[in-house]
Protein backbone atom coordinates (compact mmCIF):
# COMPACT_ATOMS: atom_id res chain seq x y z
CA UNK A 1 0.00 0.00 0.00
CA UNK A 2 1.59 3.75 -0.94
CA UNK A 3 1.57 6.14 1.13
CA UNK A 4 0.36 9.58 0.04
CA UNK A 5 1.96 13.37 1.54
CA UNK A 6 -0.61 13.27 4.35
CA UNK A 7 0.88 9.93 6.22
CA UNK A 8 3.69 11.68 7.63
CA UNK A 9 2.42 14.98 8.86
CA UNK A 10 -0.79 13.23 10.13
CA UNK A 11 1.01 10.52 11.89
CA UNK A 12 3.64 13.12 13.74
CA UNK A 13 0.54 15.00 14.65
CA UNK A 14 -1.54 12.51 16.15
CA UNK A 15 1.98 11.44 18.18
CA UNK A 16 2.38 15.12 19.27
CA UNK A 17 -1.15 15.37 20.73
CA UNK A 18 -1.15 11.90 22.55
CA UNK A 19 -1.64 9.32 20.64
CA UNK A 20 0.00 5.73 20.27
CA UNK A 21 0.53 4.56 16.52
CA UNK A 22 -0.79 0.47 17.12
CA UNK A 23 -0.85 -0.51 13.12
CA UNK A 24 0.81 1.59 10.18
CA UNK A 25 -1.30 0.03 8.21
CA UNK A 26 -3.69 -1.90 9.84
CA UNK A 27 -4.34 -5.18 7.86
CA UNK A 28 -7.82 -6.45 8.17
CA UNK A 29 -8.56 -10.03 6.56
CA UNK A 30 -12.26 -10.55 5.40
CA UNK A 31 -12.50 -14.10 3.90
CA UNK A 32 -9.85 -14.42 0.89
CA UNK A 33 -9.54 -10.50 0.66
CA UNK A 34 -7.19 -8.44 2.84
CA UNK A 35 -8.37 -4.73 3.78
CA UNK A 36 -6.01 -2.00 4.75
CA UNK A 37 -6.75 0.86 7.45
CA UNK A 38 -4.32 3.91 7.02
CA UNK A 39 -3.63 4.12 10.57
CA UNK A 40 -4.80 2.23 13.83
CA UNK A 41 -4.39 4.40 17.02
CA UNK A 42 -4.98 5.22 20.40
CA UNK A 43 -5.06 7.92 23.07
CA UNK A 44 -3.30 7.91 26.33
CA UNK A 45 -6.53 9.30 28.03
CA UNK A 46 -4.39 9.37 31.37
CA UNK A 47 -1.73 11.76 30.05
CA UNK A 48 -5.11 14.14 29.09
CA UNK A 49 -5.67 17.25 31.52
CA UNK A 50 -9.72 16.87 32.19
């Protein structure tokens, strides 16, 4: 899968505001085809002020 002039800045900015890169890509299987998620991700909530 390419990667188009978004990935990079997106990616960095999602990292900056808390958030954990899990998958770059994220490759789903659904029966003999294989699906691709541009990024899989998740926030720290306990580094978040409330």
């Amino acid at each position: 899968m390419a990667k188009d002039i978004f990935h990079d800045p997106v990616k960095l900015a999602l990292q900056k505001d808390g958030w954990i890169i899990t998958h770059d890509p994220y490759r789903l299987r659904y029966g003999v085809a294989d699906i691709y998620i541009y990024l899989a991700a998740e926030e720290a909530i306990a580094n978040k002020p409330l």
